[in-house]
Protein backbone atom coordinates (compact mmCIF):
# COMPACT_ATOMS: atom_id res chain seq x y z
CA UNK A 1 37.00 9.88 -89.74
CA UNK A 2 33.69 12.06 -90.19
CA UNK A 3 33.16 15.34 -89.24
CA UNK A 4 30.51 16.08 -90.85
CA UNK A 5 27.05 16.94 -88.47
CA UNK A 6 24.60 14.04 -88.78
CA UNK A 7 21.37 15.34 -90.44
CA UNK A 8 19.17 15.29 -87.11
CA UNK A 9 21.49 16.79 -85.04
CA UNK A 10 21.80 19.47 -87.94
CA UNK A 11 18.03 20.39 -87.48
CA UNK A 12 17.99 20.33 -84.07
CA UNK A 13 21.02 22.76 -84.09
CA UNK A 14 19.04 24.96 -86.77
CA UNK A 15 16.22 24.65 -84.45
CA UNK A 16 18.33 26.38 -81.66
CA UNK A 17 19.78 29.05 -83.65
CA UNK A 18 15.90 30.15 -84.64
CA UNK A 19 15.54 30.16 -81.04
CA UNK A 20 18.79 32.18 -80.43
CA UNK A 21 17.73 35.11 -82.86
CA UNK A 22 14.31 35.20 -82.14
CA UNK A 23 14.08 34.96 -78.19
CA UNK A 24 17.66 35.26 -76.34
CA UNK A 25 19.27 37.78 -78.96
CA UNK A 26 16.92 40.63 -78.21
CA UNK A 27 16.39 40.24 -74.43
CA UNK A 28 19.58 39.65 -73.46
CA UNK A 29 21.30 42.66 -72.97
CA UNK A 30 18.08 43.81 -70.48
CA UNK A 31 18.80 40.61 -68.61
CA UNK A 32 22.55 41.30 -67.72
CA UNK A 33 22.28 45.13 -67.09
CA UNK A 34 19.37 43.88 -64.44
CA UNK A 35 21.26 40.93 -63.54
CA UNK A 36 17.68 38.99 -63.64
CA UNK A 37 17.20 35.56 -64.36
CA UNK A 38 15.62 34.85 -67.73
CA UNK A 39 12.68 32.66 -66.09
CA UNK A 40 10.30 33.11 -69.03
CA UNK A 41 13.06 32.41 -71.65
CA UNK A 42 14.38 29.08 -69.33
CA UNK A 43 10.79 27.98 -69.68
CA UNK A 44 10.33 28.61 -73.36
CA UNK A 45 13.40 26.33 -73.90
CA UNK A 46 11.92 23.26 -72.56
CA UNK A 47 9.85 23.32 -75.23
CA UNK A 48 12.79 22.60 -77.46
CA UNK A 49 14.08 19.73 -74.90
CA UNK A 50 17.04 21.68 -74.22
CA UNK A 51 16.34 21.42 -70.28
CA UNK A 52 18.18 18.12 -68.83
CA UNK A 53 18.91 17.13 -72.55
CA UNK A 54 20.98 14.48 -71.49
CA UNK A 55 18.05 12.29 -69.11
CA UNK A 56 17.10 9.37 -70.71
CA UNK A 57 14.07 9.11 -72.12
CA UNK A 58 11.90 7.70 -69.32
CA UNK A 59 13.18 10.76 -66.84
CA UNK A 60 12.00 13.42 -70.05
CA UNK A 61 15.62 13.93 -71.79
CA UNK A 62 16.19 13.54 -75.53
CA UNK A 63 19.26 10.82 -74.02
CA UNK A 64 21.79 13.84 -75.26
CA UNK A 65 25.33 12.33 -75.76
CA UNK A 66 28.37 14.12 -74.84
CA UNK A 67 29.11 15.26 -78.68
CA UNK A 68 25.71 16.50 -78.70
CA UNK A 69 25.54 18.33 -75.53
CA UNK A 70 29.02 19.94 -76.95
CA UNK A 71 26.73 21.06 -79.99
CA UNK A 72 24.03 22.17 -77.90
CA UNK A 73 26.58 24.38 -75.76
CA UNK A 74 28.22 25.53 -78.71
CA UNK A 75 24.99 27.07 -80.46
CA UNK A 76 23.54 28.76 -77.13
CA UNK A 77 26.35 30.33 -76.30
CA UNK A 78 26.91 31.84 -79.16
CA UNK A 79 23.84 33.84 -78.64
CA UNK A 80 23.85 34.97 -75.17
CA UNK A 81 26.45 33.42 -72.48
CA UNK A 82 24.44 34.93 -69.65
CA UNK A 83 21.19 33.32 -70.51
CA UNK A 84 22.87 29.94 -72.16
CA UNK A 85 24.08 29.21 -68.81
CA UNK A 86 20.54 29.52 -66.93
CA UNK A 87 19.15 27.35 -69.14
CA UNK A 88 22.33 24.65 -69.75
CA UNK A 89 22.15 24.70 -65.65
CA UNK A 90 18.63 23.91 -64.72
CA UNK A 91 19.81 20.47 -64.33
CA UNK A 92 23.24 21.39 -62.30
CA UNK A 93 24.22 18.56 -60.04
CA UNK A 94 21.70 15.83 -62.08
CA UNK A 95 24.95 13.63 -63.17
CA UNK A 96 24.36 12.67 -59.32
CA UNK A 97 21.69 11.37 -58.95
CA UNK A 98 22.23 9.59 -62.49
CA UNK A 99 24.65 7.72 -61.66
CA UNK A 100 24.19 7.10 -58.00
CA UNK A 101 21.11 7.98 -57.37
CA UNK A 102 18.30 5.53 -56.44
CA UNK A 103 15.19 5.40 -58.85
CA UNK A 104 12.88 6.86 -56.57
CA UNK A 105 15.46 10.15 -56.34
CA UNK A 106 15.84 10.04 -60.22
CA UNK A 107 11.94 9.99 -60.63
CA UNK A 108 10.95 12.61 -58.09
CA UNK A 109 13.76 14.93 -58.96
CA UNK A 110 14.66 14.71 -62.77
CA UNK A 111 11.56 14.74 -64.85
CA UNK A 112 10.50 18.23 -63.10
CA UNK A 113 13.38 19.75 -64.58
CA UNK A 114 12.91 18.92 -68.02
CA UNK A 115 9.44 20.14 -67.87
CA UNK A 116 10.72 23.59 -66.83
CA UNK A 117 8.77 23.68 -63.02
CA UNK A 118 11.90 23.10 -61.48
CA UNK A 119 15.54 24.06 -61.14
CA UNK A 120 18.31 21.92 -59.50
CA UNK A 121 21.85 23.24 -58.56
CA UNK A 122 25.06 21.33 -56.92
CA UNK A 123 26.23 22.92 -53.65
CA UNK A 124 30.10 22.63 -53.58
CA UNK A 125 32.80 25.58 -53.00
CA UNK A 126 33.09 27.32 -50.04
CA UNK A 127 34.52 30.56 -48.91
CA UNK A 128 37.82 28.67 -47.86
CA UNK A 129 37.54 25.95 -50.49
CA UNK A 130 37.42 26.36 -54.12
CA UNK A 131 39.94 24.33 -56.21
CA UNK A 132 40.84 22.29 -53.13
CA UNK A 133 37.21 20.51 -52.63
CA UNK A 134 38.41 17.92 -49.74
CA UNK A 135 38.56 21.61 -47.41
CA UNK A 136 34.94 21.61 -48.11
CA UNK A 137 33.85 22.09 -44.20
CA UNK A 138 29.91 21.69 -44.19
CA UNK A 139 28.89 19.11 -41.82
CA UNK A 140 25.61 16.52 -41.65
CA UNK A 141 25.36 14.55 -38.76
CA UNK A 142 22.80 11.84 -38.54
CA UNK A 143 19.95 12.88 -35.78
CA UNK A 144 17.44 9.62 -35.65
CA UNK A 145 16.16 9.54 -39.48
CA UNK A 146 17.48 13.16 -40.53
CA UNK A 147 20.28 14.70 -41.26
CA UNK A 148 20.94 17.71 -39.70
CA UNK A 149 23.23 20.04 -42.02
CA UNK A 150 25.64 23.44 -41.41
CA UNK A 151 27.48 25.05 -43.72
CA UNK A 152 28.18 27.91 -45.60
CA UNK A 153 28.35 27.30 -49.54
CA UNK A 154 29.58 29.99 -52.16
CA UNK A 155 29.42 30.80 -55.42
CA UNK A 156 26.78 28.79 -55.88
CA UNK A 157 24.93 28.57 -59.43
CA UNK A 158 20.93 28.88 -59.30
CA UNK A 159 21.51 30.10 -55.57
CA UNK A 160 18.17 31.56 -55.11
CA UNK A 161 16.28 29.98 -58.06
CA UNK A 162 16.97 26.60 -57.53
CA UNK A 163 14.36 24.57 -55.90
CA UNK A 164 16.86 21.40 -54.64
CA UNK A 165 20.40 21.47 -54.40
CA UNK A 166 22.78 18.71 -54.38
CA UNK A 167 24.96 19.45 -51.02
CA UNK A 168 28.80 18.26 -50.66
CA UNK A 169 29.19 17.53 -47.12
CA UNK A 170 31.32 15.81 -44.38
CA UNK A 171 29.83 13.07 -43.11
CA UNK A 172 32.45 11.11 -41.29
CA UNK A 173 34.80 13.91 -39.85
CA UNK A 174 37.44 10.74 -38.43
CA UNK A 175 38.01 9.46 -41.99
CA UNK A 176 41.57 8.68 -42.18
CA UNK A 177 42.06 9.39 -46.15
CA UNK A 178 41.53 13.88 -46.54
CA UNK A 179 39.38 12.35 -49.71
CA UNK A 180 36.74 10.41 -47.62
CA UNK A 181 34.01 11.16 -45.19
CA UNK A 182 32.27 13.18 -47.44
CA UNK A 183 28.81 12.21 -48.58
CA UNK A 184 26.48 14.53 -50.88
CA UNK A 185 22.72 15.02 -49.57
CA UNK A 186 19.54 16.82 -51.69
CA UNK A 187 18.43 19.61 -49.76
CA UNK A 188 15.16 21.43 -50.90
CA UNK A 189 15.71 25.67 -50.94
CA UNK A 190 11.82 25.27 -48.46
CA UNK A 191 13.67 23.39 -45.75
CA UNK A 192 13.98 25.38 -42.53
CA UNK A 193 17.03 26.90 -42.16
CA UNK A 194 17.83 27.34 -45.59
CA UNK A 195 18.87 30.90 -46.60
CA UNK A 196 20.51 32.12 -50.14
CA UNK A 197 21.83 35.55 -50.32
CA UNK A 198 21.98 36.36 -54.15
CA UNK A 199 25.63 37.93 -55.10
CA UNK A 200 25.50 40.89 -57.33
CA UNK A 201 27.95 43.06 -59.16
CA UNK A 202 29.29 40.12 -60.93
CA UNK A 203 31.91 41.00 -64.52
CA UNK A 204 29.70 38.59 -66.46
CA UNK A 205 27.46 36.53 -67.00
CA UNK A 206 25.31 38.48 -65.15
CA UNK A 207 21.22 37.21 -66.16
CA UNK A 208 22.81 33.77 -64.00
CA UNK A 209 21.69 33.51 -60.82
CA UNK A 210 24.96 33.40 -58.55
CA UNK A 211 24.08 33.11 -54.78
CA UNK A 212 25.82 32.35 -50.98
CA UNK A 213 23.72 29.86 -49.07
CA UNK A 214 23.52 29.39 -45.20
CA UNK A 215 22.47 26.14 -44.06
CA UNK A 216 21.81 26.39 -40.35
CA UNK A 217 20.32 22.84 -38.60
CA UNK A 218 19.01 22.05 -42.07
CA UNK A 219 16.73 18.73 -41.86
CA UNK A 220 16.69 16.42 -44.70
CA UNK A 221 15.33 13.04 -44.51
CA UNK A 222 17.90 9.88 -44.35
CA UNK A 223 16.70 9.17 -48.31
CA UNK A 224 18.13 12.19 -49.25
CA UNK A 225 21.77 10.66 -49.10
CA UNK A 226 22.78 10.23 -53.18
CA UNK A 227 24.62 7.12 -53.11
CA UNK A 228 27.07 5.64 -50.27
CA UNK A 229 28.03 7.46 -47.18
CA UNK A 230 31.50 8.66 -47.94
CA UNK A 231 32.16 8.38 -51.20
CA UNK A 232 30.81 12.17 -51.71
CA UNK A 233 34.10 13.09 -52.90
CA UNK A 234 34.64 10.86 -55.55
CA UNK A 235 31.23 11.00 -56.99
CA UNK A 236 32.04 14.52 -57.74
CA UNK A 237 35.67 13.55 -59.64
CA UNK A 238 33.78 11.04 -61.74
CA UNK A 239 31.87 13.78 -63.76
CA UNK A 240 34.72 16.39 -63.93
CA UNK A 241 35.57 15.42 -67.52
CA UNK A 242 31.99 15.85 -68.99
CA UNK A 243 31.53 19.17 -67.18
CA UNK A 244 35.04 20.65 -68.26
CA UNK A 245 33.60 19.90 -71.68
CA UNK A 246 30.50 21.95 -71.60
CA UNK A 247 32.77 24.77 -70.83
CA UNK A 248 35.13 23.79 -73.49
CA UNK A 249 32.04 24.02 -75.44
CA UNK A 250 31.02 27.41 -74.01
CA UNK A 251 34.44 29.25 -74.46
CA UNK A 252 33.72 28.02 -78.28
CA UNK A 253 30.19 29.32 -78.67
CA UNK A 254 30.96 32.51 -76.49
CA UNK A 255 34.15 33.16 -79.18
CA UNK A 256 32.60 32.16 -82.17
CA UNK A 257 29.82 35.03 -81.22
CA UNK A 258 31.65 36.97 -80.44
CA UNK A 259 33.89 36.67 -84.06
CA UNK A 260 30.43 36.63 -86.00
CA UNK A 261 29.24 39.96 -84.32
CA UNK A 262 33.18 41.74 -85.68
CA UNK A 263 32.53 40.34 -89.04
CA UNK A 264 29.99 41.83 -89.22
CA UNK A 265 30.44 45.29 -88.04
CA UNK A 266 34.30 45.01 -90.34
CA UNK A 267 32.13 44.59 -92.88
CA UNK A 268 29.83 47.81 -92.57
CA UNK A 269 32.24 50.09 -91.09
CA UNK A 270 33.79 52.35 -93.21
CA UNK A 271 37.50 54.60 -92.12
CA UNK A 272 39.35 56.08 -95.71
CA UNK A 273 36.86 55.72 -97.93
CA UNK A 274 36.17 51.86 -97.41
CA UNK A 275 34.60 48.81 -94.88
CA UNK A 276 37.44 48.10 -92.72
CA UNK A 277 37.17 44.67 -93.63
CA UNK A 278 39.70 45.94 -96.32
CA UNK A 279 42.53 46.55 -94.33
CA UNK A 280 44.96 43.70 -94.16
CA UNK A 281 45.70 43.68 -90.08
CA UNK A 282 41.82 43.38 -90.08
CA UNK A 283 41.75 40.93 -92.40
CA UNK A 284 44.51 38.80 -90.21
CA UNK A 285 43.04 38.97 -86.62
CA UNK A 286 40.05 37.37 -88.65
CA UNK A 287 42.39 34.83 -89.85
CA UNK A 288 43.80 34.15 -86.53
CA UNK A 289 40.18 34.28 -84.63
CA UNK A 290 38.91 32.00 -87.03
CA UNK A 291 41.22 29.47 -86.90
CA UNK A 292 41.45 29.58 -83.49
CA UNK A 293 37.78 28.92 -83.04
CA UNK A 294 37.72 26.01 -85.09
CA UNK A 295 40.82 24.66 -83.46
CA UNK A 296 39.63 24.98 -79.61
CA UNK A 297 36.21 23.33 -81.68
CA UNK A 298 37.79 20.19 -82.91
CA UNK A 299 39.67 19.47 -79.55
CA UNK A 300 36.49 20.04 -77.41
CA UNK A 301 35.11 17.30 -80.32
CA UNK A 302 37.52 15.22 -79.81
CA UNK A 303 37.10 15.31 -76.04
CA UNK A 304 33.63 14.99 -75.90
CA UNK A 305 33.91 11.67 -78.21
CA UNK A 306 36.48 10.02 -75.97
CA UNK A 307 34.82 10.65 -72.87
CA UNK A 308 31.74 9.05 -74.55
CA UNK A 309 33.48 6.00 -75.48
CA UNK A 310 35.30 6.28 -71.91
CA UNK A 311 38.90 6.68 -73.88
CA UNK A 312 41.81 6.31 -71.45
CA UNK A 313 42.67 9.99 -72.63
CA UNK A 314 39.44 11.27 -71.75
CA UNK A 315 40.80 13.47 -68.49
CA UNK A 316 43.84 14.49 -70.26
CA UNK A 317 41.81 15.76 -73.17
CA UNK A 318 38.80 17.58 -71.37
CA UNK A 319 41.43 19.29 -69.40
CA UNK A 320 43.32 20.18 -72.43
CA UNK A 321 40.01 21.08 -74.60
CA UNK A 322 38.88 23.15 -71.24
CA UNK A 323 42.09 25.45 -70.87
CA UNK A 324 42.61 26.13 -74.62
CA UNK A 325 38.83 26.93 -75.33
CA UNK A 326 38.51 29.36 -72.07
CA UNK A 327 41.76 30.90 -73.45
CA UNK A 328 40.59 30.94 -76.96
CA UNK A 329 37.20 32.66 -75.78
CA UNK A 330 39.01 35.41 -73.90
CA UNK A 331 41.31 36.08 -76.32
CA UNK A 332 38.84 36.43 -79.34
CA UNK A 333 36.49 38.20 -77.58
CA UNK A 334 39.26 41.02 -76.54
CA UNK A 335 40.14 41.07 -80.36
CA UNK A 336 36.34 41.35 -81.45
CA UNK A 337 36.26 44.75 -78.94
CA UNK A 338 39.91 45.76 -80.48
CA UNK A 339 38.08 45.70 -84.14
CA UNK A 340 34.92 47.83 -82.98
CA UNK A 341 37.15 49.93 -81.49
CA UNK A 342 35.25 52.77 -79.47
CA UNK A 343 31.97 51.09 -80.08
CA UNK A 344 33.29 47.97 -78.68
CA UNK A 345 33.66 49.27 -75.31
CA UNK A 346 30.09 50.37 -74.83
CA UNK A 347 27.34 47.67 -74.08
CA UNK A 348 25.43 49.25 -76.73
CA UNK A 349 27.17 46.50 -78.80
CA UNK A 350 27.24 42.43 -77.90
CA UNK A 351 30.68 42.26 -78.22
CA UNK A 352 31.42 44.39 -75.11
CA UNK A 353 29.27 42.04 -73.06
CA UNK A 354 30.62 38.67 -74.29
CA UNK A 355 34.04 40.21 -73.03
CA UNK A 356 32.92 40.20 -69.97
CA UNK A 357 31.05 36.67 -69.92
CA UNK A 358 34.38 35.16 -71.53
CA UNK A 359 36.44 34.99 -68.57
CA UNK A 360 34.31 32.83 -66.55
CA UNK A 361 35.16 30.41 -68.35
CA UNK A 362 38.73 30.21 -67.17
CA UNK A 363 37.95 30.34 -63.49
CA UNK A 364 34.54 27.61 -62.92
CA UNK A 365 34.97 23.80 -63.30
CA UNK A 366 38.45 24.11 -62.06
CA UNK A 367 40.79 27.31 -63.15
CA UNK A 368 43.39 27.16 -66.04
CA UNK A 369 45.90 26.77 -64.06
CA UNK A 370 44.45 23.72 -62.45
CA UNK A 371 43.78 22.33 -66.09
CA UNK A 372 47.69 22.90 -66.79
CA UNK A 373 48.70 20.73 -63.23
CA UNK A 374 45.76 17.58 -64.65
CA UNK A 375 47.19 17.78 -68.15
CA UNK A 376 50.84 17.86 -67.02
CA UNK A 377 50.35 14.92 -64.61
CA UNK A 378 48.17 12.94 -67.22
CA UNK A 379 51.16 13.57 -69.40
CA UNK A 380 54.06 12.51 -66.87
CA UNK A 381 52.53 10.15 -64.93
């Protein structure tokens, strides 16, 4: 067993961090007190190939795998969550049209992205379904070649930056199974009809744009549809595992800032004559952050290699790398504010914001308690 970074991946992660200190790092508190997406910064990134990292070559991707989008995550994150999720998001809802996409979608929609002229997002929660996605109630009926969509979506990442969302809909209302009748369809944020409502006032990650849309007699052409009529549902289930790893990976990067920042201020601040780095109950919630960190880092590792070599414990593992890295993120970060003390609890410091951005990560791509009921049932079934 290796564990040891492969040299190119190693410079590409170097290349990030240069990137991290020199353009996220000192913007990013102005981005979350404005709550205002980092547009120039997004762009910047692309040149880097961070935007849809994981197309394939021909689409403008680097052909990312799941370990290296787990690296990618890691590093960003660590910097800024706020402004690591705009730019880890341009390509929301993409794994789509990957898989079941047709070429022409893949061609018109992907390569954009990567370039940084577009952003995508995936349409799916509503105000009366979250964690229970067959309540979804958006409809799309088919009108001649169109389909004519209404709905109200929520929560919605990219809300009113995105240029094209992927939409979760109900297609076939009569289905028999709760699980079928729903289809997904690309709308374009220029259709008529089409209205996002940007949410503000948000704990955290605050420089991401967060949005409710209104789709009201929406008209999409029949192409639109990604894949088969009906099988909406279970094209979004399919990807579930890779996505609950890139927040794995974020609760990781988001922690491991947020320890880095305390080491550094234990180091420098000085109570009785010495750095409080000195003191031993310092010294052991560094121990215990620490260690924690690298543990949440080697199960989301672990995780991301067996759903790249489609392990049968793939699902039980993202689930289980998801709720222990969320937790490990919140609880690190509230021990890197316990450690600055007073100055932790001001946003003059990063640490105070990263508290806030942590506990996202236990509540998107399926809550922790969720997480607990897949990981219990991959475990007892």
């Amino acid at each position: 067993m290796d564990f040891e970074i492969p040299s190119a991946q190693q410079t590409m992660l170097n290349e990030i961090r240069k990137f991290g200190e020199n353009e996220i790092r000192p913007v990013a508190s102005e981005y979350d007190r404005e709550e205002k997406y980092p547009r120039e910064v997004v762009e910047q990134s692309a040149e880097l190939g961070l935007l849809g990292a994981q197309f394939p070559f021909e689409y403008g991707g680097v052909d990312a795998s799941p370990v290296e989008l787990s690296l990618i995550t890691e590093e960003l994150f660590s910097h800024d969550p706020g402004i690591a999720l705009c730019i880890t998001s341009t390509d929301f809802g993409s794994e789509v049209l990957l898989e079941f996409g047709t070429e022409e979608q893949r061609e018109k929609y992907l390569p954009p992205i990567t370039e940084g002229e577009t952003i995508m997002g995936a349409a799916i929660s509503e105000p009366q379904a979250g964690s229970d996605v067959s309540s979804v109630a958006t409809r799309a009926e088919k009108d001649g070649d169109e389909w004519v969509i209404n709905g109200n979506k929520m929560w919605i990442t990219n809300g009113t930056v995105g240029d094209y969302f992927v939409v979760l809909c109900k297609t076939d209302p009569d289905a028999e199974s709760r699980h079928a009748g729903f289809s997904q369809i690309i709308v374009e944020a220029d259709r008529d009809g089409f209205k996002a409502d940007k949410i503000t006032g948000k704990m955290g990650v605050r420089a991401s744009d967060t949005a409710e849309l209104v789709l009201d007699d929406v008209r999409v052409p029949e192409e639109n549809l990604v894949g088969t009529r009906g099988e909406g549902f279970y094209q979004q289930m399919r990807f579930f595992d890779e996505t609950r790893i890139i927040v794995a990976s974020q609760g990781v990067g988001i922690a491991r800032g947020a320890a880095e920042r305390a080491r550094e201020y234990a180091l420098e601040r000085e109570q009785f004559g010495q750095p409080i780095s000195d003191f031993q109950s310092i010294q052991h919630k560094f121990a215990e952050m620490f260690t924690d960190i690298e543990a949440a880092r080697q199960l989301t590792r672990k995780a991301a290699w067996a759903v790249e070599n489609d392990h049968e414990d793939s699902t039980k593992l993202a689930s289980m790398a998801k709720e222990y890295g969320s937790r490990v993120a919140v609880e690190t970060t509230q021990e890197a504010v316990q450690i600055l003390g007073g100055s932790g609890y001001v946003d003059d410091f990063d640490v105070e914001r990263f508290y806030r951005d942590a506990k996202i990560t236990q509540i998107y791509e399926g809550t922790t308690e969720i997480q607990k009921n897949i990981i219990a049932r991959e475990l007892l079934s």
